[in-house]
Protein backbone atom coordinates (compact mmCIF):
# COMPACT_ATOMS: atom_id res chain seq x y z
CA UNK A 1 0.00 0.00 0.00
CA UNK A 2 2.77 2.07 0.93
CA UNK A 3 4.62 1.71 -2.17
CA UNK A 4 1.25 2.56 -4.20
CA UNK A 5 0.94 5.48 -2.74
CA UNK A 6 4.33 6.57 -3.37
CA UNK A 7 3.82 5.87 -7.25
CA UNK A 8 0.18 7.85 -7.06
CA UNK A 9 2.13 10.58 -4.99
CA UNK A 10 4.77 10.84 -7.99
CA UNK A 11 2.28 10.81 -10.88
CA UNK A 12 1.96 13.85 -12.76
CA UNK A 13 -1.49 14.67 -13.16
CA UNK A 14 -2.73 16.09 -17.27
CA UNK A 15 -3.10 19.74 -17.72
CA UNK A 16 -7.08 20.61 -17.57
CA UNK A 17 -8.39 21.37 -21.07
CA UNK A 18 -8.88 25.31 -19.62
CA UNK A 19 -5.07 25.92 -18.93
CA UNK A 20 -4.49 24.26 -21.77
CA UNK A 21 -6.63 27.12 -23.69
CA UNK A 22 -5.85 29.88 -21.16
CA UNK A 23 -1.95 29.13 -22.60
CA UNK A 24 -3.10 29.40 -26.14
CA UNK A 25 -5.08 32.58 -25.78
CA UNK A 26 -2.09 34.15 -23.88
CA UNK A 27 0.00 33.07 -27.14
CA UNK A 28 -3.08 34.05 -29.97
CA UNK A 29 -2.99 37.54 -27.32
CA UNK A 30 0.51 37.86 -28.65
CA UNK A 31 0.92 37.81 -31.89
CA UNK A 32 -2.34 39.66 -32.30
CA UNK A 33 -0.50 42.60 -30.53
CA UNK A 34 2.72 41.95 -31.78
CA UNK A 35 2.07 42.06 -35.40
CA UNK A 36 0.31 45.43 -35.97
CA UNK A 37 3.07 46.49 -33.95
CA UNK A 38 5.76 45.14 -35.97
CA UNK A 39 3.60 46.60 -39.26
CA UNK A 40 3.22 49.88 -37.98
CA UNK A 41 6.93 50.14 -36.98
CA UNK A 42 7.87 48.98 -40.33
CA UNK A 43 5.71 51.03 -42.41
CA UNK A 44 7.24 54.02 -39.98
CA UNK A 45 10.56 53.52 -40.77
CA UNK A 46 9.96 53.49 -44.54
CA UNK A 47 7.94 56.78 -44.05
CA UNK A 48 10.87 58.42 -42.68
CA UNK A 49 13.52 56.75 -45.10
CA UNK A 50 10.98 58.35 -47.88
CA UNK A 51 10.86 61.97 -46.19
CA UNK A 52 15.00 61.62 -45.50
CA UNK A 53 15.39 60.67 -49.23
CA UNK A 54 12.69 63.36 -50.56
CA UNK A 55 14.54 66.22 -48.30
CA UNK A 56 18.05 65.13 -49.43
CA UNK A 57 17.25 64.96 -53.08
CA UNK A 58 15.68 68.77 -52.65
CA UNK A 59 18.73 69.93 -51.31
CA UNK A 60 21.21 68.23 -53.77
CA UNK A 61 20.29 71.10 -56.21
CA UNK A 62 21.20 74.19 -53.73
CA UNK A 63 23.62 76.37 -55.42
CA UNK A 64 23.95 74.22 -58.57
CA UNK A 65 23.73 75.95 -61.77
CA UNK A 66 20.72 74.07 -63.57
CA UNK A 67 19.43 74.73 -67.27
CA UNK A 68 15.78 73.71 -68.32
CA UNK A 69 14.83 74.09 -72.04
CA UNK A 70 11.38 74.78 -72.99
CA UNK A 71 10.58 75.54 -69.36
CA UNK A 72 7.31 77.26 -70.91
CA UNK A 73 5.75 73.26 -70.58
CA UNK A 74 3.52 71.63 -67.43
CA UNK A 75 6.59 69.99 -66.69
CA UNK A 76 9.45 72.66 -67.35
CA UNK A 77 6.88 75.05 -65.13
CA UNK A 78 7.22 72.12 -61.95
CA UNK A 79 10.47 71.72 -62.59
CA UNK A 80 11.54 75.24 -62.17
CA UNK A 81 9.15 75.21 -58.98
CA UNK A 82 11.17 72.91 -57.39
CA UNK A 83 14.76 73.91 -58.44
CA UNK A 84 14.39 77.46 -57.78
CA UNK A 85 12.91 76.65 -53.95
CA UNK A 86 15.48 73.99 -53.47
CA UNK A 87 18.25 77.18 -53.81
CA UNK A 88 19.12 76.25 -57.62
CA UNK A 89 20.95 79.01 -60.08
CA UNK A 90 18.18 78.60 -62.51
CA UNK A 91 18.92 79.46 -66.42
CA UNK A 92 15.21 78.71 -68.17
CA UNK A 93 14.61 78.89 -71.99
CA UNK A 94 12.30 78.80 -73.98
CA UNK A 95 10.91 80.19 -76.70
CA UNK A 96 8.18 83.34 -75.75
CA UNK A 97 10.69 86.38 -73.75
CA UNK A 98 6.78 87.69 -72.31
CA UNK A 99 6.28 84.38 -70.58
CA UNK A 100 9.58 83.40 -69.66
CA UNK A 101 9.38 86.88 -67.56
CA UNK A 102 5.77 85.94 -66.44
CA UNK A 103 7.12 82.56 -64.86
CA UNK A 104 10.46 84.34 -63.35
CA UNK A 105 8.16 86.83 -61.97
CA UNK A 106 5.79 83.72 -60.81
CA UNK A 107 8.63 81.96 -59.25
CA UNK A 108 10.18 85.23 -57.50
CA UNK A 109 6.78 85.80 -55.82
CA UNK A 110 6.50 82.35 -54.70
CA UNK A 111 9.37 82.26 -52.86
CA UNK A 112 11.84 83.77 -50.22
CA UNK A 113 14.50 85.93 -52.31
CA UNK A 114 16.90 85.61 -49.17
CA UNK A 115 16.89 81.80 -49.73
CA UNK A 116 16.76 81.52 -53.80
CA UNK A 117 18.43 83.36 -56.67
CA UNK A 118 16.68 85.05 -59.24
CA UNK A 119 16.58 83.13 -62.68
CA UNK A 120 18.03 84.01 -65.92
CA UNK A 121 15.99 83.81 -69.05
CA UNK A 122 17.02 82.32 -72.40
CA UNK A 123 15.57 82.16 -75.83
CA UNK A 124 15.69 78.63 -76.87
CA UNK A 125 13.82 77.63 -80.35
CA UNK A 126 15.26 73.81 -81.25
CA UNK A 127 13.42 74.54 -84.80
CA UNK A 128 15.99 77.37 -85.60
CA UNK A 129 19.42 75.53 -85.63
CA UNK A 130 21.03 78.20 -86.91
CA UNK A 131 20.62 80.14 -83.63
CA UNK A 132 22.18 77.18 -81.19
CA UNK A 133 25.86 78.66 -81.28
CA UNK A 134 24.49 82.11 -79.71
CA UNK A 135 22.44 80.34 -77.52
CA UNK A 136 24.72 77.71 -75.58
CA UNK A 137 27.44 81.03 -75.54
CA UNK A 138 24.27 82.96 -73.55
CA UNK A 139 23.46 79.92 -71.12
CA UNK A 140 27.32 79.76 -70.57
CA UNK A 141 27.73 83.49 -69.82
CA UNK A 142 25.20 83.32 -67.39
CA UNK A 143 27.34 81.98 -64.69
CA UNK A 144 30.46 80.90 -66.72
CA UNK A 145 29.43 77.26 -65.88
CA UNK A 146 26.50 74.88 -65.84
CA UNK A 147 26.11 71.46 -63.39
CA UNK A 148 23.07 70.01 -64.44
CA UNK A 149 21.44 70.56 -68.09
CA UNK A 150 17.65 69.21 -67.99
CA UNK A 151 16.49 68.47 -72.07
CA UNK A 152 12.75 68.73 -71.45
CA UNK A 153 11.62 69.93 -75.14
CA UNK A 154 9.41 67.83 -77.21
CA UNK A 155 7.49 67.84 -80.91
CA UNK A 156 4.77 65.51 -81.55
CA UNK A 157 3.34 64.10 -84.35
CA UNK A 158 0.60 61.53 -85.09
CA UNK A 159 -0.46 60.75 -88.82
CA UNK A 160 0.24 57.66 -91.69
CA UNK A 161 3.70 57.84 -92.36
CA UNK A 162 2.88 59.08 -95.70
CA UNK A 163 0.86 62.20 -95.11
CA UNK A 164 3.99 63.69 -92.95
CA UNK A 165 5.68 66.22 -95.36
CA UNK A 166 10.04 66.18 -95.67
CA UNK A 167 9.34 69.50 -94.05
CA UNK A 168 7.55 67.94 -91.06
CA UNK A 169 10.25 65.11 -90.65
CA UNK A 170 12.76 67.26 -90.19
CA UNK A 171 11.53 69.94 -87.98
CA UNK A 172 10.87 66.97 -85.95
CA UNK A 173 14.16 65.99 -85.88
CA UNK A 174 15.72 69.14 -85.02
CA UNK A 175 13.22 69.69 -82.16
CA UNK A 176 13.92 65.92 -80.86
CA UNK A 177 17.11 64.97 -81.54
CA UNK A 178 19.14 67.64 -84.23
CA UNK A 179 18.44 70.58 -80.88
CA UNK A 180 19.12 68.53 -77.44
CA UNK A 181 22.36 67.15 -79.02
CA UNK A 182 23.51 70.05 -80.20
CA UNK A 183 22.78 71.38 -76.68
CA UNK A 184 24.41 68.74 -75.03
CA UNK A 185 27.36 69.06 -76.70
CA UNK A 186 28.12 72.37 -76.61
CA UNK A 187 27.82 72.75 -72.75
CA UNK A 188 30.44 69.23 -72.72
CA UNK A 189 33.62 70.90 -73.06
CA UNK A 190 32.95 73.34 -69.65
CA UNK A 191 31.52 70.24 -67.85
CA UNK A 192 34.60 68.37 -68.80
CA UNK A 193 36.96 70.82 -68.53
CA UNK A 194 35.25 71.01 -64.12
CA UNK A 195 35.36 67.30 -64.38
CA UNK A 196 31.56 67.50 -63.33
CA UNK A 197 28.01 67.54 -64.39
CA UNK A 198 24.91 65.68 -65.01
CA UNK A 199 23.11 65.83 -68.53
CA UNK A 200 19.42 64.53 -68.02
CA UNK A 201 17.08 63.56 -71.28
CA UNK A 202 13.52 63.67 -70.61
CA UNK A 203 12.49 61.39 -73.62
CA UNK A 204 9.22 59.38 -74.08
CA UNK A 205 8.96 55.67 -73.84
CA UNK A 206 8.81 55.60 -77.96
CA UNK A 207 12.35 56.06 -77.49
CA UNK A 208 12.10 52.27 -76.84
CA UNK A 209 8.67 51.55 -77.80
CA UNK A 210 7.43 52.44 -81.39
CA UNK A 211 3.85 52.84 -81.78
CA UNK A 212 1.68 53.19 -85.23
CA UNK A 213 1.38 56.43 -86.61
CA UNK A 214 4.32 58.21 -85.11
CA UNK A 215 6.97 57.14 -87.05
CA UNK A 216 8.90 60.19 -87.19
CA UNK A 217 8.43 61.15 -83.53
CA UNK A 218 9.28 57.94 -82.90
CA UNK A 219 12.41 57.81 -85.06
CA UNK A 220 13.36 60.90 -83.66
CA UNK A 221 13.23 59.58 -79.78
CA UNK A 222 14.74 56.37 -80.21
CA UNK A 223 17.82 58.23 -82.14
CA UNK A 224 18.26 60.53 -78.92
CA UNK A 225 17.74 57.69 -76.18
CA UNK A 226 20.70 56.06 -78.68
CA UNK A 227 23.11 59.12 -78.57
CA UNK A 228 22.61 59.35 -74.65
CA UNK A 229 23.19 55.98 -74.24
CA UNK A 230 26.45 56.13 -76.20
CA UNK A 231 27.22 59.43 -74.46
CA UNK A 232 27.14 57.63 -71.00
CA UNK A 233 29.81 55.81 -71.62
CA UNK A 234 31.57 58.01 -73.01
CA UNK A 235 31.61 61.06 -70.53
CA UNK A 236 32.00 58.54 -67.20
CA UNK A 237 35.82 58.61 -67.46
CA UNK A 238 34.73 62.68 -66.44
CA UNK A 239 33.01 62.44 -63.60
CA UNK A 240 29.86 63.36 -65.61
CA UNK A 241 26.40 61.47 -65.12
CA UNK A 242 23.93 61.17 -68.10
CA UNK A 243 20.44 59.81 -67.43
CA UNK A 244 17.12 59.27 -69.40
CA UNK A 245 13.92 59.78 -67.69
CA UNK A 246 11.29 58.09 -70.14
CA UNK A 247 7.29 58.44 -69.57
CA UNK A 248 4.14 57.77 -71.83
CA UNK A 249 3.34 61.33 -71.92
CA UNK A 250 2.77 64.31 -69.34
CA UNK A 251 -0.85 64.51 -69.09
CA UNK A 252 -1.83 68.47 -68.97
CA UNK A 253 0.44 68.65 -72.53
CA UNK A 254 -0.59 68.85 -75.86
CA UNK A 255 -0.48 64.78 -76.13
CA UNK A 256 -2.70 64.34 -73.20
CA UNK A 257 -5.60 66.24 -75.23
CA UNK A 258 -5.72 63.97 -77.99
CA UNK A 259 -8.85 61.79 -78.47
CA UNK A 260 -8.88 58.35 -76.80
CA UNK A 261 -8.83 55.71 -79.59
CA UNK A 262 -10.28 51.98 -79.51
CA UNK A 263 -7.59 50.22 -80.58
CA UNK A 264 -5.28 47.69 -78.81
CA UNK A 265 -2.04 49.27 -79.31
CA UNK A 266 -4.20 52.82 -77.97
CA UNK A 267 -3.41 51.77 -74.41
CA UNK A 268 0.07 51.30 -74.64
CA UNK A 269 0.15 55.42 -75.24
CA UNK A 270 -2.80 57.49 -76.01
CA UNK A 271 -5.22 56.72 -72.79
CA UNK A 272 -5.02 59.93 -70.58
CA UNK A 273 -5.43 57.42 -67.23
CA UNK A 274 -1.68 56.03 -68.25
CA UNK A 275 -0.43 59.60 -68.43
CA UNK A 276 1.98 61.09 -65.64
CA UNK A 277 1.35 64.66 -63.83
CA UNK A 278 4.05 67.08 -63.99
CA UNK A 279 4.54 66.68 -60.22
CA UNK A 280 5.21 62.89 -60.36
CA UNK A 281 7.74 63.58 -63.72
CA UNK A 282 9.41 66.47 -61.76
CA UNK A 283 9.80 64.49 -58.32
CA UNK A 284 11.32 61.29 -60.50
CA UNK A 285 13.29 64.01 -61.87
CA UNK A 286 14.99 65.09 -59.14
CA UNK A 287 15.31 61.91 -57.64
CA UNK A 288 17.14 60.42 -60.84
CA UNK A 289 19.13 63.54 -59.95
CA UNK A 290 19.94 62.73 -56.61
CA UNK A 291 20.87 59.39 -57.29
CA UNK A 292 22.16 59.84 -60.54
CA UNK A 293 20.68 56.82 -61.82
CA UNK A 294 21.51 56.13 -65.70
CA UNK A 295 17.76 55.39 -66.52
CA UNK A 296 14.00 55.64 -65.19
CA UNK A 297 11.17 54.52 -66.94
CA UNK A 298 7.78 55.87 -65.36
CA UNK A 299 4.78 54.64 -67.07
CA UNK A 300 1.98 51.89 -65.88
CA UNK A 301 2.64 48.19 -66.13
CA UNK A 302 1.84 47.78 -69.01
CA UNK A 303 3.51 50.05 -71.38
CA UNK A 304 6.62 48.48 -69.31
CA UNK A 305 5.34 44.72 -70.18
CA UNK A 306 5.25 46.11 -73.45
CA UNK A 307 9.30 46.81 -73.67
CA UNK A 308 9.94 43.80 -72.67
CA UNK A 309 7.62 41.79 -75.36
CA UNK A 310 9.29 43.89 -78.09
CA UNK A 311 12.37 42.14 -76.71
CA UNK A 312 11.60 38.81 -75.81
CA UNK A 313 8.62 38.18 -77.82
CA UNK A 314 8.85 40.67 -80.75
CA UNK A 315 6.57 38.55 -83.14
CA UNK A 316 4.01 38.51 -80.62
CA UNK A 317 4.42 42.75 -80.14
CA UNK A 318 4.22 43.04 -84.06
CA UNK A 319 1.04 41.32 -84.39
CA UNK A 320 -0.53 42.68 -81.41
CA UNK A 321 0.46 46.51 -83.53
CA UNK A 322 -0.93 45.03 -86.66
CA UNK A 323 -4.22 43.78 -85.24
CA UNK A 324 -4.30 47.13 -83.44
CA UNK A 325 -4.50 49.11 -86.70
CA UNK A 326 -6.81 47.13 -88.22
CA UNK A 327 -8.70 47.27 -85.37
CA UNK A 328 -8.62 51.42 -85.16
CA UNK A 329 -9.37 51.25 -89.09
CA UNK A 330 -12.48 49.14 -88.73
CA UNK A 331 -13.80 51.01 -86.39
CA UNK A 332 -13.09 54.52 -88.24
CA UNK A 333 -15.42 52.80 -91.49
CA UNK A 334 -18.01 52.18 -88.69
């Protein structure tokens, strides 16, 4: 009996099926609490890394001598927001004196003149090429120097390859291609000679991505994307930093007015929901800046998915095009 009771006294008796849950709910308790926590904190941290990052790249332009051409535009207007408040030397061009004084005169008022510098004004017409020598010996005058040279400008053309005039073609060209190059390399030798400098190409995604119907526009961008691209390499050996900042099209512009069309290839480019405001262009603008990434592509997903099919897959791209302009012709005979 004795030894019985020392084997009952030495038995461990089972947890009860409530301390059993009272342990579970103390665990459940836990993560419940825990995890918000740890998404909050987390979602914290990258809201401060983004407000660091946003208020570094604003300041990485004080006292920097930056040139926008045809800062008349949605975008060349944001742009020179944000330079000339983030302490920039600001040299705009463009091609109307009256308004290029109405947005100095916008910008002056805007801001504290103890804290920004008052901006210099430059005729700039890329369709008169015999004018460029005069004009990169202004912008070079201005402060004897430039660091940062922004190529904003843009012609745009849609129509059958065959109803666009010799005339047309190449006043496209000079405005796309023939006038930013030209630009860009007459500003080279002072950035070279300082050993420092960043040349930035605003171009449009048909600099990769050719669309019906624009054939010299988009001719005209994929032969600039290809001359920065070459440049790049080129200019490294320099310390100078060349980057392409690509986009469907600024909505607000002259492309985001045109009419929405039915057709396939229409998303890829002419929907005004795939456009991008001037504020998202000019803050991935100055970002590219500040990180002198070589190249940014901002568009939708699929405009990108469509670079990569014209790669990968290019007979599938070609005969989605195809279908896409028999598609917009079918429904013109409607």
């Amino acid at each position: 009996m004795v030894v019985k009771g020392q084997l009952d006294s030495n038995r461990t008796e089972p947890e009860s099926f409530w301390d059993i849950l009272q342990e579970m709910d103390l665990a459940v308790t836990t993560t419940v609490l825990l995890v918000p926590c740890v998404v909050v904190i987390t979602a914290g941290l990258f809201y401060l890394y983004g407000t660091v990052t946003s208020l570094l790249s604003k300041t990485s332009v004080r006292n920097k001598v930056v040139v926008i051409t045809d800062a008349l535009s949605g975008l060349g207007k944001e742009c020179a927001s944000v330079f000339h408040q983030g302490g920039a030397r600001l040299i705009l061009c463009g091609k109307s004196w009256e308004k290029l004084e109405a947005l100095a005169d916008d910008l002056a008022n805007a801001s504290d003149p103890t804290l920004t510098f008052p901006p210099k004004l430059v005729l700039l017409d890329f369709g008169d090429m015999d004018s460029m020598p005069e004009v990169i010996a202004e912008i070079l005058e201005c402060y004897g120097c430039l660091d940062i040279l922004i190529l904003n400008s843009s012609l745009k053309v849609k129509a059958p390859a065959q109803s666009v005039s010799l005339e047309m073609d190449k006043l496209l060209m000079d405005n796309n291609y023939f006038g930013p190059v030209t630009l860009a390399k007459g500003v080279l030798p002072s950035m070279i000679s300082r050993r420092t400098g960043h040349l930035l190409l605003v171009n449009s995604i048909q600099g990769k991505l050719a669309v019906p119907f624009r054939t010299t526009y988009a001719a005209s961008k994929h032969a600039v994307q290809a001359f920065f691209d070459c440049l790049r390499a080129e200019v490294e050996e320099y310390g100078i930093s060349v980057s392409t900042v690509s986009h469907t099209f600024i909505s607000g512009s002259a492309s985001g007015t045109e009419t929405a069309s039915k057709s396939i290839w229409s998303f890829l480019y002419s929907q005004k929901p795939l456009g991008v405001s001037p504020d998202e262009a000019a803050t991935a603008i100055v970002k590219t800046l500040s990180s002198k990434r070589k190249e940014v592509v901002i568009a939708p997903s699929l405009p990108k998915v469509a670079i990569y099919a014209r790669s990968f897959f290019p007979n599938v791209f070609f005969a989605v095009m195809a279908a896409g302009v028999k598609n917009a012709a079918a429904l013109e005979n409607m």
